[in-house]
C-alpha atoms as a PDB file:
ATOM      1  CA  UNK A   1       3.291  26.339  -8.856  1.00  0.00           C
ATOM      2  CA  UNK A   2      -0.301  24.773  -8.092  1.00  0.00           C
ATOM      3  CA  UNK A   3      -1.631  24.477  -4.565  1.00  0.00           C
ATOM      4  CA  UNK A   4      -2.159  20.957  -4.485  1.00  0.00           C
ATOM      5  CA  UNK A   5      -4.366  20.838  -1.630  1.00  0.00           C
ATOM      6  CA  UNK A   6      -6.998  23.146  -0.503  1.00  0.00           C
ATOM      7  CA  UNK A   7      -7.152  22.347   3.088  1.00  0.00           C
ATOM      8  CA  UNK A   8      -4.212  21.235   5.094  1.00  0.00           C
ATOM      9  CA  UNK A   9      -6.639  18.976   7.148  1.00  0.00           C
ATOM     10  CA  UNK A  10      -8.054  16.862   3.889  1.00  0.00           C
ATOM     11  CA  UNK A  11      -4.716  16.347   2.781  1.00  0.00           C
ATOM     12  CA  UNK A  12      -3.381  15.526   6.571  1.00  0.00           C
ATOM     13  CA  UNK A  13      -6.325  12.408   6.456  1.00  0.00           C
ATOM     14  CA  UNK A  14      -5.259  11.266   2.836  1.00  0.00           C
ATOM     15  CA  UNK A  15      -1.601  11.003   3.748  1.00  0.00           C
ATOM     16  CA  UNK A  16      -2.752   9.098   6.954  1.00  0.00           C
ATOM     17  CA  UNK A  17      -4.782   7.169   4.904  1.00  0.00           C
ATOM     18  CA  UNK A  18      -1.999   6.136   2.143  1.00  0.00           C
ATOM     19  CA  UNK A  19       0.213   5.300   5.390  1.00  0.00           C
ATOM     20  CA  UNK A  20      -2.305   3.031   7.368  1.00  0.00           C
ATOM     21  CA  UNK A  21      -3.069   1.422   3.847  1.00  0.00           C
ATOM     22  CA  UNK A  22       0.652   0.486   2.404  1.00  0.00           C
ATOM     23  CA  UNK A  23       1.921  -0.387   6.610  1.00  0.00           C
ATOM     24  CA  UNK A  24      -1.480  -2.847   6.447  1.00  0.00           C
ATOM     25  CA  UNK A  25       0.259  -4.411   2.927  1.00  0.00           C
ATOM     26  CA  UNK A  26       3.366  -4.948   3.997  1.00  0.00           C
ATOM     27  CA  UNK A  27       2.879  -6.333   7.414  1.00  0.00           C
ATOM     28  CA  UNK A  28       0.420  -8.762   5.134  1.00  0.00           C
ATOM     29  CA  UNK A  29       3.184  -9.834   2.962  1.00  0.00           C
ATOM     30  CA  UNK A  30       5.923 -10.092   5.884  1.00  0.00           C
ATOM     31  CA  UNK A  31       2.955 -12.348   7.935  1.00  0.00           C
ATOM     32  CA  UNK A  32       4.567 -15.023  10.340  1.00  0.00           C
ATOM     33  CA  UNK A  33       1.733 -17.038  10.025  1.00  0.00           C
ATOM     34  CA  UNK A  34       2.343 -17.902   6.242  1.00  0.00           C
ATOM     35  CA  UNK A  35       5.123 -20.501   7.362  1.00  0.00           C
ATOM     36  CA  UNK A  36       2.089 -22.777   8.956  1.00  0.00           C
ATOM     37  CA  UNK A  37       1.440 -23.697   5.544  1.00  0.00           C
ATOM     38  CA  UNK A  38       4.967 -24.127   3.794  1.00  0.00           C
ATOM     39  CA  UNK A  39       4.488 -27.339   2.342  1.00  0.00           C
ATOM     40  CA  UNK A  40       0.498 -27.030   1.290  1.00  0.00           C
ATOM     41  CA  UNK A  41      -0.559 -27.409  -1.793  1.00  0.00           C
ATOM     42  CA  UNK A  42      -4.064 -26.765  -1.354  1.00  0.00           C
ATOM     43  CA  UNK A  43      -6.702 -24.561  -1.014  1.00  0.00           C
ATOM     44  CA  UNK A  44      -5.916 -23.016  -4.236  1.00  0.00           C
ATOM     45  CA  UNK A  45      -6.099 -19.162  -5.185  1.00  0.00           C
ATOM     46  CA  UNK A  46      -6.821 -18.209  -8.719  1.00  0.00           C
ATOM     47  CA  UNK A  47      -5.754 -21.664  -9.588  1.00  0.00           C
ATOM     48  CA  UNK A  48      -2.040 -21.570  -7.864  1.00  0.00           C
ATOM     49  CA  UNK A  49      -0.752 -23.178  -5.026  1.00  0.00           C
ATOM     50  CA  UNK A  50      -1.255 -20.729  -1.801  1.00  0.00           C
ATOM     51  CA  UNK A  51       1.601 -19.258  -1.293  1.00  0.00           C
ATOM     52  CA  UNK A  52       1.681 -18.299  -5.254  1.00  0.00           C
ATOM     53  CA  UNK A  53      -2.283 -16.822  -5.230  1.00  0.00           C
ATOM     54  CA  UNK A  54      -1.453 -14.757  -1.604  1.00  0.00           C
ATOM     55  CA  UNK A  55       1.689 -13.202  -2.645  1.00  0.00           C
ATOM     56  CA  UNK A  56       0.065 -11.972  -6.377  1.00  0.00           C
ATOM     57  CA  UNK A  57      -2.988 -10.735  -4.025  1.00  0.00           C
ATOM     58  CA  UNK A  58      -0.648  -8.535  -1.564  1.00  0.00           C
ATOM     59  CA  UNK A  59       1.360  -7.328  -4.335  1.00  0.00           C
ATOM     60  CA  UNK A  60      -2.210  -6.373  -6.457  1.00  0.00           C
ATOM     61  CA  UNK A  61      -3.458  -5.054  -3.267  1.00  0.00           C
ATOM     62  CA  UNK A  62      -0.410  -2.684  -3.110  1.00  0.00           C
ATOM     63  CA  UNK A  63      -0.065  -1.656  -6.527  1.00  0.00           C
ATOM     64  CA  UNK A  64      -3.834  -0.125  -6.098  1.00  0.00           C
ATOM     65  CA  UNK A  65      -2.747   1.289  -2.954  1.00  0.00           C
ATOM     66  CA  UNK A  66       0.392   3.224  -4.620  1.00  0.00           C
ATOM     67  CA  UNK A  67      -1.704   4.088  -7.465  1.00  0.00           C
ATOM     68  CA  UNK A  68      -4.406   5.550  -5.228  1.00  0.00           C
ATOM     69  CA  UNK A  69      -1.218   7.610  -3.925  1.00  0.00           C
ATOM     70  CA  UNK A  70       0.197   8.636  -7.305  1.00  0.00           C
ATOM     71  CA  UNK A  71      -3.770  10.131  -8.405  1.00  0.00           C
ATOM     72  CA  UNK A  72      -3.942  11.731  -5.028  1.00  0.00           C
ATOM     73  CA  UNK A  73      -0.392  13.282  -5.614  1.00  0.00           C
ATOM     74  CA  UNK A  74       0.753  11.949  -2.394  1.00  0.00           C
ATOM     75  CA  UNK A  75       4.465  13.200  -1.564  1.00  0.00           C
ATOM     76  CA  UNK A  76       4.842  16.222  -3.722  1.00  0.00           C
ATOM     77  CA  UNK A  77       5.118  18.828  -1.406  1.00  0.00           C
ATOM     78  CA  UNK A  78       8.468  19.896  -0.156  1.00  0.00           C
ATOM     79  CA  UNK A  79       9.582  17.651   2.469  1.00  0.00           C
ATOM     80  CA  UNK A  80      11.700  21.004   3.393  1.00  0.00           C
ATOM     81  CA  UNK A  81      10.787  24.557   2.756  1.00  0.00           C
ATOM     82  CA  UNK A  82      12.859  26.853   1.070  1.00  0.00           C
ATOM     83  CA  UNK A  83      13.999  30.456   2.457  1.00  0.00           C
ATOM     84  CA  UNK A  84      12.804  33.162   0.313  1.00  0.00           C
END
């Protein structure tokens, strides 16, 4: 089996990363302050109403971050370690 990383401290800061990254997403999808603007039409985002363009940016904005985490092979190492 591959080492996937070669120090424990580089791939300590990308996990970090990856979890500071997708916890900023979601807390931007689940934001209270969307329900100020529940029946606004306007300002438009990429020519849909609100609510339409800031839900398609979130969910854009985590697809690149879980894509960033599938290159960096985030998550394959054992969660627990085998006895040899």
């Amino acid at each position: 089996m591959k080492k996937i990383c070669l120090k424990k401290k580089n791939c300590r800061k990308k996990a970090i990363l990856i979890w500071v990254l997708l916890l900023l997403g979601f807390c931007a999808i689940e934001f209270p302050g969307i329900l100020f603007v529940k029946n606004r039409v306007y300002p438009f985002i990429l020519g849909m109403p609100f609510l339409y363009g800031y839900a398609i940016c979130c969910w854009a904005y985590l697809v690149c971050v879980f894509f960033f985490a599938w290159r960096t092979r985030w998550g394959r190492q054992a969660f627990f370690k085998k006895n040899r």
